[in-house]
N, C-alpha and C. Protein backbone atom coordinates (compact mmCIF):
# COMPACT_ATOMS: atom_id res chain seq x y z
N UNK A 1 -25.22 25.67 9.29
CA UNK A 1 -26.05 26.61 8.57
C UNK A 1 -25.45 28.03 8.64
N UNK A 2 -25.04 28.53 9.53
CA UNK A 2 -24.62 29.81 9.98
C UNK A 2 -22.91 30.05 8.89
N UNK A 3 -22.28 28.77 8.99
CA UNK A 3 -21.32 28.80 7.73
C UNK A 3 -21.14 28.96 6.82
N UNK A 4 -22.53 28.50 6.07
CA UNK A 4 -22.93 28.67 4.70
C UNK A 4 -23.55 29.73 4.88
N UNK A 5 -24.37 30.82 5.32
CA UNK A 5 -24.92 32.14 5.61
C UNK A 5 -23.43 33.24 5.82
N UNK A 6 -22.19 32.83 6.52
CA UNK A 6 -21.16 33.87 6.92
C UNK A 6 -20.58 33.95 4.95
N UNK A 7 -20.58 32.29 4.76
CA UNK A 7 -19.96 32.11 3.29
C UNK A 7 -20.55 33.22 2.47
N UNK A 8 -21.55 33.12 2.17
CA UNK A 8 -22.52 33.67 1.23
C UNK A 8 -22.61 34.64 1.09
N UNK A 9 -22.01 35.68 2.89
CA UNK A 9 -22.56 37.12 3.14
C UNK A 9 -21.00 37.96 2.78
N UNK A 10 -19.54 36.99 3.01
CA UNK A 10 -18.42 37.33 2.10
C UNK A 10 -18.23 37.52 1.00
N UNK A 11 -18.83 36.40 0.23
CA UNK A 11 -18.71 36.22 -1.40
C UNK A 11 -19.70 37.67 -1.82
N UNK A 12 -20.68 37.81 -1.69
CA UNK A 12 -21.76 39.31 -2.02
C UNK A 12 -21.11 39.99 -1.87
N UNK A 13 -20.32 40.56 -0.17
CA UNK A 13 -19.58 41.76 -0.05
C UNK A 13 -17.89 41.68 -0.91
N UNK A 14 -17.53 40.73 -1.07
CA UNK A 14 -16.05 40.53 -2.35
C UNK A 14 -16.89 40.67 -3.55
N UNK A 15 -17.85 40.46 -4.37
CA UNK A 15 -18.72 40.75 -5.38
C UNK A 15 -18.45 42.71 -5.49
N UNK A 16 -18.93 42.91 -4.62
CA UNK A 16 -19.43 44.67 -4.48
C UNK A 16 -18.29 45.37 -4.27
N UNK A 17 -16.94 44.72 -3.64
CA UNK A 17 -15.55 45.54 -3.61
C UNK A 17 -14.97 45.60 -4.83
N UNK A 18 -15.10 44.20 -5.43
CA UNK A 18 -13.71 43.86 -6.68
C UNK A 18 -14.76 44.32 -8.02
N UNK A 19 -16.16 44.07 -8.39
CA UNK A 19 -16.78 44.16 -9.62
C UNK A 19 -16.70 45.57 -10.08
N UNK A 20 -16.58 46.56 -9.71
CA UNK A 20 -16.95 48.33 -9.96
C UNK A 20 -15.49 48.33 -11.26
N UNK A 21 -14.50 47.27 -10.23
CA UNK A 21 -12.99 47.88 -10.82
C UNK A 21 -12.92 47.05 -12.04
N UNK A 22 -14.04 46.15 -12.28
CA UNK A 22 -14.19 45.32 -13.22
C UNK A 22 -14.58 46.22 -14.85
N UNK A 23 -15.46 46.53 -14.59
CA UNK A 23 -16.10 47.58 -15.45
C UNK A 23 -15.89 48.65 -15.73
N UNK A 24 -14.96 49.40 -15.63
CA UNK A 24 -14.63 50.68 -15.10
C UNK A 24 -14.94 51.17 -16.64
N UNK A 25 -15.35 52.30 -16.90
CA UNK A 25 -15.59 52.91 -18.46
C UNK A 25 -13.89 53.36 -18.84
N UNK A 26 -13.85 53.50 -19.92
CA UNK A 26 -12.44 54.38 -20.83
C UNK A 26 -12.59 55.64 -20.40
N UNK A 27 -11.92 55.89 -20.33
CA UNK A 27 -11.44 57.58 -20.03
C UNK A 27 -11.33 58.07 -21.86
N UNK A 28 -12.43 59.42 -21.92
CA UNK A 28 -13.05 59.70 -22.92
C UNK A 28 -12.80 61.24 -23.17
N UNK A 29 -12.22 61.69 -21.60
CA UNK A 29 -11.67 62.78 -21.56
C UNK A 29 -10.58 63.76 -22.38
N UNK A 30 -9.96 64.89 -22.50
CA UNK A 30 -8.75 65.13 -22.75
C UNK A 30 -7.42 64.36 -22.78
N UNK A 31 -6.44 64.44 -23.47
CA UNK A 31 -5.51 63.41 -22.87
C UNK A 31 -4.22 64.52 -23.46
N UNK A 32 -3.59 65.08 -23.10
CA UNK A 32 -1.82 65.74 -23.84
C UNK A 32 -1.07 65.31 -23.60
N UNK A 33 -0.79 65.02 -25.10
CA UNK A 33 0.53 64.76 -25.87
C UNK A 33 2.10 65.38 -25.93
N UNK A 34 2.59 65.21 -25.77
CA UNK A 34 3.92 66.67 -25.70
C UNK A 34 5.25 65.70 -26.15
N UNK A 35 5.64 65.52 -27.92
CA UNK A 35 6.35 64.78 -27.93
C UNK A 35 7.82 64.92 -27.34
N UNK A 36 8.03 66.54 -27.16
CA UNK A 36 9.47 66.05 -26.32
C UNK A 36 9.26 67.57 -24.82
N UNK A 37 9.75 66.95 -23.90
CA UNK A 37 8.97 67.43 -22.64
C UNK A 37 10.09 68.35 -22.27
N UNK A 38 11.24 68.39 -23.03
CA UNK A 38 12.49 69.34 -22.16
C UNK A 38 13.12 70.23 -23.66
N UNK A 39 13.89 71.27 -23.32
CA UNK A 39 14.84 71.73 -24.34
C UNK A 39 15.58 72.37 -23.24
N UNK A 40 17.00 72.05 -23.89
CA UNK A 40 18.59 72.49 -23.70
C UNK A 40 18.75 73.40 -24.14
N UNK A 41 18.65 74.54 -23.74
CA UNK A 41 19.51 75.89 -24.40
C UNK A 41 21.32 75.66 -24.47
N UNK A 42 21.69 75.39 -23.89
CA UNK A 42 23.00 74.79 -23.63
C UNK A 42 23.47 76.71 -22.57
N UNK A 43 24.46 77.11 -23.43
CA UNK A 43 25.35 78.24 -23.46
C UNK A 43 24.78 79.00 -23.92
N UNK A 44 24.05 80.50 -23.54
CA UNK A 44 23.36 81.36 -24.25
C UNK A 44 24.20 82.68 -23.45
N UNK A 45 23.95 83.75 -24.62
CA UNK A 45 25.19 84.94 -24.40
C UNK A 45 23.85 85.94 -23.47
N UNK A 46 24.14 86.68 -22.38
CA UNK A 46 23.27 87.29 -21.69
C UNK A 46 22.19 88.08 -22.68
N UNK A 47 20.89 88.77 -22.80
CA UNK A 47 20.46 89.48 -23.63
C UNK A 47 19.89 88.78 -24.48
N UNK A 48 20.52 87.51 -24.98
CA UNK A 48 20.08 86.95 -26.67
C UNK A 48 18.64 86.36 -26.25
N UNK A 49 17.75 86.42 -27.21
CA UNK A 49 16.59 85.61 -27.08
C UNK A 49 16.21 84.43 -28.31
N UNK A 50 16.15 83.51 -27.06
CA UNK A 50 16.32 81.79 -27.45
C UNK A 50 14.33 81.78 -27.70
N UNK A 51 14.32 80.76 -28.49
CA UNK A 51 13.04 80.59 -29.02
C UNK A 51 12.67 79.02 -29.41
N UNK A 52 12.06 78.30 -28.73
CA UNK A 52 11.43 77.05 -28.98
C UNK A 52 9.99 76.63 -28.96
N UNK A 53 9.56 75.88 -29.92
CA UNK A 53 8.74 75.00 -30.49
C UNK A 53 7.99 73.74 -29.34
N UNK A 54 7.33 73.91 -28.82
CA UNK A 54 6.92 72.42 -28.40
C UNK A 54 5.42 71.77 -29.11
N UNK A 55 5.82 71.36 -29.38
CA UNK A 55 4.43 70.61 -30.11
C UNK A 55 3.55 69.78 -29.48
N UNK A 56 2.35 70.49 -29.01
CA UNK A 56 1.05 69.98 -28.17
C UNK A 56 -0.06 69.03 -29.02
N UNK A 57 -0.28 68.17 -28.68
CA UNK A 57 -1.22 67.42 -29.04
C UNK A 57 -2.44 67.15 -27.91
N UNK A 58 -4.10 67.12 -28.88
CA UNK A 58 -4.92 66.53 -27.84
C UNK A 58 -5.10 64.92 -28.23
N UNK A 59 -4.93 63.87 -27.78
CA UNK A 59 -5.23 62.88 -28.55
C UNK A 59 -6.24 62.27 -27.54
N UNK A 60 -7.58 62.57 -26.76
CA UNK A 60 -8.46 62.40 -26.30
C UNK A 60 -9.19 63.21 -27.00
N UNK A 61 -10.96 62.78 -26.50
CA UNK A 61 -11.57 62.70 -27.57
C UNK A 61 -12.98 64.06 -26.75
N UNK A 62 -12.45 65.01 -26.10
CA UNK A 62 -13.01 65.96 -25.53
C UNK A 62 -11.88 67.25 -25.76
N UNK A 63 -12.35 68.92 -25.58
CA UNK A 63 -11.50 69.48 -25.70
C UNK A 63 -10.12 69.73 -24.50
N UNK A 64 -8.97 70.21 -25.16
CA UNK A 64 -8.27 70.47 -23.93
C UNK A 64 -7.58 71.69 -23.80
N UNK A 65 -7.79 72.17 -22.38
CA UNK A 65 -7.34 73.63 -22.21
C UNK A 65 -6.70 73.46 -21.41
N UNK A 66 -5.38 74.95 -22.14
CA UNK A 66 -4.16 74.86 -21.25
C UNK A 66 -4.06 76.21 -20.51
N UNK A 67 -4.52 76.03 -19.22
CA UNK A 67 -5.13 77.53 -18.43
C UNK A 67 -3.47 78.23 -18.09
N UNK A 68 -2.50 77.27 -17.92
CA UNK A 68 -1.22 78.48 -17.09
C UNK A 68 0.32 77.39 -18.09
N UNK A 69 1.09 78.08 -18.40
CA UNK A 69 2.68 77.39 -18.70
C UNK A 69 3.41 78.42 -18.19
N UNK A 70 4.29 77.49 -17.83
CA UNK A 70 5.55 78.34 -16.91
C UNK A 70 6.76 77.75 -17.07
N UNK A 71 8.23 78.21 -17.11
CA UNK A 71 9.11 77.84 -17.40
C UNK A 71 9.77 76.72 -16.25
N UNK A 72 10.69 75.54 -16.38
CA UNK A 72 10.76 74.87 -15.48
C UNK A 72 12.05 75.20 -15.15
């Protein structure tokens, strides 16, 4: 009896660990896009000022804010 009671009291507590990760909702949040993540200046003459484009996308379905960018 006590076997089938230890059985029973595993299977509930494996129920309550593994089911949460079962269900989990979509992430509904922000999501950015950045189709290309680097640029090469290559060789630039001291003084000259270089100028690039990165193209941001939100493709989540909340707004998204970009609080700080910094050069890498």
């Amino acid at each position: 009896m006590r076997r089938v009671f230890y059985s029973f009291v595993l299977m509930i507590a494996g129920l309550f660990i593994y089911l949460p990760a079962g269900i989990a909702q979509p992430d509904t949040g922000p999501r950015i896009a950045i189709e290309e993540k680097s640029f090469n200046a290559l060789e630039v003459k001291q003084g000259a000022l270089i100028q690039h484009i990165f193209t941001v996308k939100n493709s989540g379905k909340k707004a998204l804010e970009i609080r700080k960018v910094s050069p890498g």
